[in-house]
Protein backbone atom coordinates (compact mmCIF):
# COMPACT_ATOMS: atom_id res chain seq x y z
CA UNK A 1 -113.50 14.42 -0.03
CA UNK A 2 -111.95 17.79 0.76
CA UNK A 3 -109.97 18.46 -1.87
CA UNK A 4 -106.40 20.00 -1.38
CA UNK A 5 -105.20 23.19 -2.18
CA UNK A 6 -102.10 23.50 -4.57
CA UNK A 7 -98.70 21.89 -4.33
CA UNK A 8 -96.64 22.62 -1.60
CA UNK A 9 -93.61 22.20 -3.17
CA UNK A 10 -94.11 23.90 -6.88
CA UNK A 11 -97.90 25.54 -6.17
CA UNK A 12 -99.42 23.41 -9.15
CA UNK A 13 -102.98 22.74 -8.85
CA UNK A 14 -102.40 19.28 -11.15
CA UNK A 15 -103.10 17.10 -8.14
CA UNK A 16 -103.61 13.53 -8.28
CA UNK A 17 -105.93 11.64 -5.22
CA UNK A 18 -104.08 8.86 -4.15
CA UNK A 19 -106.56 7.84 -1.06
CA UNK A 20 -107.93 8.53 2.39
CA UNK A 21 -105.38 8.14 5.36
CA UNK A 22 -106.68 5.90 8.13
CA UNK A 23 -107.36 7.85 11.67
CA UNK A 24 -104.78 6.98 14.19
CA UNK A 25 -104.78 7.05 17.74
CA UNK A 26 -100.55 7.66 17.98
CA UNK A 27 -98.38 10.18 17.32
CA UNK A 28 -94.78 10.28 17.41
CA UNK A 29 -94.56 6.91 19.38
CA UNK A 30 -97.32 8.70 22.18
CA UNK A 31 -100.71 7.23 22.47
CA UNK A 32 -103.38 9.89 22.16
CA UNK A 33 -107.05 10.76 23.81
CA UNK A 34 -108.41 10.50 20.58
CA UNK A 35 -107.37 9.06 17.23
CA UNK A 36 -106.06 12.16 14.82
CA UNK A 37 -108.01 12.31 11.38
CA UNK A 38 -105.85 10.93 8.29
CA UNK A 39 -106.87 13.20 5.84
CA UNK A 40 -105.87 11.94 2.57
CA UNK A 41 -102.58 11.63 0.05
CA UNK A 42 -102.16 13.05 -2.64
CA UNK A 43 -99.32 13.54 -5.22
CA UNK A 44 -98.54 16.55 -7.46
CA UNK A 45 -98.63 15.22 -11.02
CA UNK A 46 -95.57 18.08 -11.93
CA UNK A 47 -92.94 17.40 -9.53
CA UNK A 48 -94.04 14.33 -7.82
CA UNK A 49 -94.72 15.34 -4.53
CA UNK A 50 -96.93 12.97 -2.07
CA UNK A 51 -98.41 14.85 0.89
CA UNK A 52 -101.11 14.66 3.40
CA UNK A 53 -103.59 16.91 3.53
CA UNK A 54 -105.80 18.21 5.48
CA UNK A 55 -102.86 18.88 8.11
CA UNK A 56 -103.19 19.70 11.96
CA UNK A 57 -103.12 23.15 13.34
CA UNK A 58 -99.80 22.33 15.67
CA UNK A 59 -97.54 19.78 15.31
CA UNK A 60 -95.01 21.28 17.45
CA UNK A 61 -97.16 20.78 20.61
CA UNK A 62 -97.64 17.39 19.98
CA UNK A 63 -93.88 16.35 18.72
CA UNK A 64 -92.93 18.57 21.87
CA UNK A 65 -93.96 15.72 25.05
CA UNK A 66 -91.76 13.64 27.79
CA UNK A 67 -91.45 10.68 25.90
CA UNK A 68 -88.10 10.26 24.61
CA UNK A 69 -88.45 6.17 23.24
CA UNK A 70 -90.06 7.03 20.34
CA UNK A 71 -86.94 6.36 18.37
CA UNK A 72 -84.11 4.51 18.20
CA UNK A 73 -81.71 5.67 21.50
CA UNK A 74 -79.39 2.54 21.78
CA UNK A 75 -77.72 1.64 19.08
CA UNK A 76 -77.86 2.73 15.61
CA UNK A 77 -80.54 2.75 13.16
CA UNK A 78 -79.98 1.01 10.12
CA UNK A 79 -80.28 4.15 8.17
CA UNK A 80 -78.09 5.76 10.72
CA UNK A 81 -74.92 3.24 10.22
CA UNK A 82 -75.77 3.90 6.13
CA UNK A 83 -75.23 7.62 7.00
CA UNK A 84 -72.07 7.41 8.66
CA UNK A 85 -70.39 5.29 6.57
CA UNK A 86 -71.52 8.07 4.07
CA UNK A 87 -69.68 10.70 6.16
CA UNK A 88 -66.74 8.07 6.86
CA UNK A 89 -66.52 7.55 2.73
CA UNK A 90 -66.01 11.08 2.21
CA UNK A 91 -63.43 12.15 5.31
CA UNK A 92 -65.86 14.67 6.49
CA UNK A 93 -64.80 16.74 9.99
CA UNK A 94 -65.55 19.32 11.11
CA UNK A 95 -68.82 21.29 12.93
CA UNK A 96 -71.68 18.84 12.27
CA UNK A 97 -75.42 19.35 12.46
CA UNK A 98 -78.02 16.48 12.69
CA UNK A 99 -80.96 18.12 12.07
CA UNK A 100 -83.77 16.28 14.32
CA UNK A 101 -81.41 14.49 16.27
CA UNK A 102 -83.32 13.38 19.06
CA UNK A 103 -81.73 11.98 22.10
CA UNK A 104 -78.57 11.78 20.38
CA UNK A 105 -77.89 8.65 19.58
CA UNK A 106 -76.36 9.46 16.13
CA UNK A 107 -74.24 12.76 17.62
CA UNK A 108 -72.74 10.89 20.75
CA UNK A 109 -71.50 7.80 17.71
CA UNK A 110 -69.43 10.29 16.14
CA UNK A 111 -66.02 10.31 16.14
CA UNK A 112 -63.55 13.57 17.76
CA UNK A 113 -62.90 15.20 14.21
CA UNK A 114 -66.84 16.24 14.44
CA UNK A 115 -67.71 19.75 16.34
CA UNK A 116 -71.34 18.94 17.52
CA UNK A 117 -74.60 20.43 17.15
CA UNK A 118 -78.10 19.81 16.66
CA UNK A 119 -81.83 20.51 16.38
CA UNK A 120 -84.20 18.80 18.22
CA UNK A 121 -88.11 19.88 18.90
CA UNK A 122 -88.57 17.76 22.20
CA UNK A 123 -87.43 19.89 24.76
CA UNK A 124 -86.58 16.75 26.50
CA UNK A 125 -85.06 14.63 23.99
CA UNK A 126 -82.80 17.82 23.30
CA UNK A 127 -81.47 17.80 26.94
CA UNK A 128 -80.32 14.40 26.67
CA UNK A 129 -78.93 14.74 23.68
CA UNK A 130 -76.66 17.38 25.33
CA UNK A 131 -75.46 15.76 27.75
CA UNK A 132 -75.59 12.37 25.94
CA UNK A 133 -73.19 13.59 22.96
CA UNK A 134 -71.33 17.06 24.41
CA UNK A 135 -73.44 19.12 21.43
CA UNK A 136 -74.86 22.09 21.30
CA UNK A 137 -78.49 21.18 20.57
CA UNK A 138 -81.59 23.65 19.58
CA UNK A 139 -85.05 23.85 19.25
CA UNK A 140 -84.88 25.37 15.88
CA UNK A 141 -82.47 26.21 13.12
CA UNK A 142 -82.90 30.17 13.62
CA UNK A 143 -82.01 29.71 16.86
CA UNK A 144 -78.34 28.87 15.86
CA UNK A 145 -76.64 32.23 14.85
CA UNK A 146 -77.36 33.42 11.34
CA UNK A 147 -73.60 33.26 10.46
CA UNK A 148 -72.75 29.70 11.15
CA UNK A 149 -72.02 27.11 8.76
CA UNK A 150 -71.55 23.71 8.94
CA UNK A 151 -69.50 21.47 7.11
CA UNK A 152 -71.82 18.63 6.91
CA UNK A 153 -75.76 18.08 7.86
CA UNK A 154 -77.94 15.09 8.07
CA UNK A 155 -81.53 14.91 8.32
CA UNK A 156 -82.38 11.15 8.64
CA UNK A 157 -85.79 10.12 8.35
CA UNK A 158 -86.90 14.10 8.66
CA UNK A 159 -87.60 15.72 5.66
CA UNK A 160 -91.28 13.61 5.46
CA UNK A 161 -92.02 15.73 9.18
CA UNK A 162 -92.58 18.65 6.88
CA UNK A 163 -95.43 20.63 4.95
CA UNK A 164 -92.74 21.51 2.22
CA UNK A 165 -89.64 19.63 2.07
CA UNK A 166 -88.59 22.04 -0.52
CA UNK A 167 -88.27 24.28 1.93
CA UNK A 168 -86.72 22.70 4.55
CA UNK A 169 -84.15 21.37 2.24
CA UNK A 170 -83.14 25.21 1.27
CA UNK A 171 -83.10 25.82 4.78
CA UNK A 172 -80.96 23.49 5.72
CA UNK A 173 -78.26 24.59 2.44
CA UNK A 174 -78.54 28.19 3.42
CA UNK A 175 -76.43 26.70 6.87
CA UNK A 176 -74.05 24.72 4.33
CA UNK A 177 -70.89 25.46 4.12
CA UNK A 178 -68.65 25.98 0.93
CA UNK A 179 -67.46 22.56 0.22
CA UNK A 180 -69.89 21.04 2.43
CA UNK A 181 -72.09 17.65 2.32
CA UNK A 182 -76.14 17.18 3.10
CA UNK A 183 -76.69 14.07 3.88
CA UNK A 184 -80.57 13.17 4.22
CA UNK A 185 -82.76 9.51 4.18
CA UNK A 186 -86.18 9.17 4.20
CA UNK A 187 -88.82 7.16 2.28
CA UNK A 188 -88.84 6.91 -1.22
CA UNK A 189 -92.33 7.87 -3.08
CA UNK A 190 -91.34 6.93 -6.43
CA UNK A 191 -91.05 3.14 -5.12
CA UNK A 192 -93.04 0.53 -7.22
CA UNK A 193 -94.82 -1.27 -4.31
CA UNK A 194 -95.57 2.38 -3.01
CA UNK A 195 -97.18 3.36 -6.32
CA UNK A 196 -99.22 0.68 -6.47
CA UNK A 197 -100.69 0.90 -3.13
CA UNK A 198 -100.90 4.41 -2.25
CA UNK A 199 -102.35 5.53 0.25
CA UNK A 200 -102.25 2.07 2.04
CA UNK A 201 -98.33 2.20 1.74
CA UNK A 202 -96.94 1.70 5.35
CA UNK A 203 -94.89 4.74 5.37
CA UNK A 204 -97.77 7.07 5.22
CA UNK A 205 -99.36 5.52 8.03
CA UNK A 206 -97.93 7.38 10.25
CA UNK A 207 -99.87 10.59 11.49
CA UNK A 208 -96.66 12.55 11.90
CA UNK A 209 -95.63 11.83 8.12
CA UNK A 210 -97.17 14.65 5.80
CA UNK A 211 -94.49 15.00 2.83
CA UNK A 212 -93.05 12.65 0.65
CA UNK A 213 -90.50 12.91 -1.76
CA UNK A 214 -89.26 10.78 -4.61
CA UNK A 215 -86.00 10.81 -7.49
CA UNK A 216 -88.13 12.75 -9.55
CA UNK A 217 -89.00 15.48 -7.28
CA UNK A 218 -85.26 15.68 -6.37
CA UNK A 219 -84.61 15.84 -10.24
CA UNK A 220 -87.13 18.66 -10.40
CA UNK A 221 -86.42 20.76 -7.57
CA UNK A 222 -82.37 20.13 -7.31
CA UNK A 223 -81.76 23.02 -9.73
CA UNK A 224 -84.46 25.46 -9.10
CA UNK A 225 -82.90 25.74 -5.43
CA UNK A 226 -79.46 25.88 -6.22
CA UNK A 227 -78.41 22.23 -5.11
CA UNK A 228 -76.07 19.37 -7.09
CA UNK A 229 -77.31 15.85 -6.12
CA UNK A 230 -74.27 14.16 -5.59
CA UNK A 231 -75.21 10.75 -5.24
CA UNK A 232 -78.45 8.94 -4.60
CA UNK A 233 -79.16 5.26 -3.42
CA UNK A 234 -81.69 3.10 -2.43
CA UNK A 235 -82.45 0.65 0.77
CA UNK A 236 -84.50 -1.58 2.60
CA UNK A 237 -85.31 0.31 6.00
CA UNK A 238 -84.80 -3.23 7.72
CA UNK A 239 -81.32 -4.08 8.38
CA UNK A 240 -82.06 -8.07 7.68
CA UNK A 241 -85.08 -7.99 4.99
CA UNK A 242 -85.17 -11.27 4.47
CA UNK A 243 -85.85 -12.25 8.02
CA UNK A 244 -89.54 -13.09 8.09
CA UNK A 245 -89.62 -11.68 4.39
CA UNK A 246 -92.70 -14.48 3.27
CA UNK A 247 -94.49 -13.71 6.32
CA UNK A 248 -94.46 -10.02 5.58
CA UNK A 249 -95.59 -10.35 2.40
CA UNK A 250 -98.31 -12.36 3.48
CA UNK A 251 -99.44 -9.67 5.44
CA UNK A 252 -99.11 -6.83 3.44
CA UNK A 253 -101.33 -8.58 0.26
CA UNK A 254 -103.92 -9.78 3.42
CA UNK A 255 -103.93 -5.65 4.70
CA UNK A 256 -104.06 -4.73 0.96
CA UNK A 257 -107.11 -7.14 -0.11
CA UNK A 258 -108.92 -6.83 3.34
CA UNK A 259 -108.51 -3.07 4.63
CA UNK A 260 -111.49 -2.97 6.90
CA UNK A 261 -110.61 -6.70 8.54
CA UNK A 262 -107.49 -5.24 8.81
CA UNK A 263 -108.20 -1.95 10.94
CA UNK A 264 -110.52 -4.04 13.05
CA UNK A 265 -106.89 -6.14 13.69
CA UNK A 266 -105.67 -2.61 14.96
CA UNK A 267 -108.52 -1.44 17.26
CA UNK A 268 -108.24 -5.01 18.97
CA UNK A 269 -104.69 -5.03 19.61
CA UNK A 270 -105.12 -1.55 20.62
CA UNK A 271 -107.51 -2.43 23.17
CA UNK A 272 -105.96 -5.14 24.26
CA UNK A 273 -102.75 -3.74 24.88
CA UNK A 274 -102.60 -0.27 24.25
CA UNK A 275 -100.67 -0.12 21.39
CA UNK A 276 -101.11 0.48 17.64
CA UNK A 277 -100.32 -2.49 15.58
CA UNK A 278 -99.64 -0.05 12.39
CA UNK A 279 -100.05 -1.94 8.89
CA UNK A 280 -97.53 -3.94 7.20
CA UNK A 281 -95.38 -3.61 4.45
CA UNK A 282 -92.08 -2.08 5.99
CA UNK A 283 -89.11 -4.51 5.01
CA UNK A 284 -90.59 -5.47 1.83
CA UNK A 285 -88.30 -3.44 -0.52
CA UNK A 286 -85.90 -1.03 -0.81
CA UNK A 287 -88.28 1.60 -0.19
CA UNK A 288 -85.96 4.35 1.21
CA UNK A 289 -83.42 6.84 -0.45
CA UNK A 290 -80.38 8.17 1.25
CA UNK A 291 -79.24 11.27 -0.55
CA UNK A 292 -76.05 13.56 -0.86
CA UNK A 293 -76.57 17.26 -1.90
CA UNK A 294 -73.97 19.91 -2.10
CA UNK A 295 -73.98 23.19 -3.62
């Protein structure tokens, strides 16, 4: 087991070993040559942090390709509709950045009052997403200029794409501004089910997932970078949970009981098709945070 360096987050060495990550042969929706190694999870025992680690040398290349149906581009996530209700809730207007907006799905559902921009790493998802929503669209946040400010941000299902998402989230209030509204969702780490299965959890699956926050690290962290957490809430990243709920379960205790039956499930179906199967456990619970920050 290699073990990881300090906290990415807060630099404490207090780590905690919550598993090894299975290899998978996928990565951001693309099927790959060869399967990338999982590494393992771990959590920071001082402000909660669950990463992977060992992590690849470039991620860019690989988030960088032609496919643009990785993601959601017809209509709106579940966690998407969540966030604009959010921004409906509190009559925001104004420039707009969704940070990681892909195709632009989420930018082209907004209505007039919103000046549009975003950031998007796929060269090609970006250049639909400008003609798809009429936004000014990026390949990084520097590449915006250094004095614009926008009056609301999201970053929905994002901030786990990082190595620290401490420092992505200070990046992203640096471009706040006064008055404004960060609006971000992603997976919740502190979740029960998630605690007790670690490194099996299905939202750490994915290859492309390296950081994980929780309530507590947001509790931690909030203050230290200058941020107020307005409001936090939990929800089920299925838009109909209970759909198939008993079935899911099933499958998740089976995956949980039986790992190595399991990932011979995966290379099958993989074979077979030429697709990965993932592990279950998605729909089970409210698993996922959506958060508001301001300064």
């Amino acid at each position: 087991m290699t073990r990881a360096p300090n906290c990415p987050d807060c630099g404490s060495d207090r780590l905690a070993h919550l598993g090894a990550l299975p290899a998978v042969p996928y990565f951001a929706g693309r099927p790959l040559a060869a399967a990338l190694p999982g590494g393992a999870l771990w959590r920071c025992r001082v402000c909660d942090l669950r990463f992977r680690y060992p992590l690849l040398a470039d991620y860019r290349s690989l988030y960088d390709n032609a496919n643009v149906q990785a993601w959601s581009s017809g209509p709106l996530r579940h966690d998407q509709r969540l966030v604009r209700e959010v921004l409906e809730q509190g009559n925001c207007a104004g420039r707009l950045l969704d940070f990681g907006c892909y195709s632009g799905g989420f930018l082209a559902q907004l209505p007039q009052r919103f000046e549009r921009f975003g950031v998007e790493v796929s060269a090609a998802a970006a250049a639909i997403a400008r003609e798809r929503a009429g936004a000014q669209v990026m390949g990084s946040l520097d590449a915006f200029a250094p004095a614009l400010r926008f009056d609301a941000i999201v970053a929905m299902d994002v901030i786990e794409h990082v190595p620290s998402p401490m420092v992505l989230l200070q990046q992203l209030l640096s471009r706040l501004a006064p008055g404004g509204l960060l609006v971000l969702t992603t997976g919740d780490g502190g979740n029960l089910l998630w605690r007790l299965a670690g490194a099996r959890w299905w939202y750490c699956y994915y290859p492309e997932h390296i950081g994980f926050i929780s309530q507590r690290w947001l509790r931690f962290h909030a203050a230290r970078i200058g941020c107020r957490v307005a409001r936090v809430d939990t929800f089920n990243y299925l838009d109909e949970p209970r759909r198939g709920a008993r079935r899911r379960w099933r499958d998740w205790l089976g995956y949980l009981l039986r790992p190595v039956r399991h990932a011979g499930k995966r290379a099958r179906h993989l074979a077979e098709h030429g697709s990965d199967l993932g592990v279950p456990g998605i729909g089970l619970t409210r698993d996922h945070l959506l958060v508001q920050l301001s300064h």
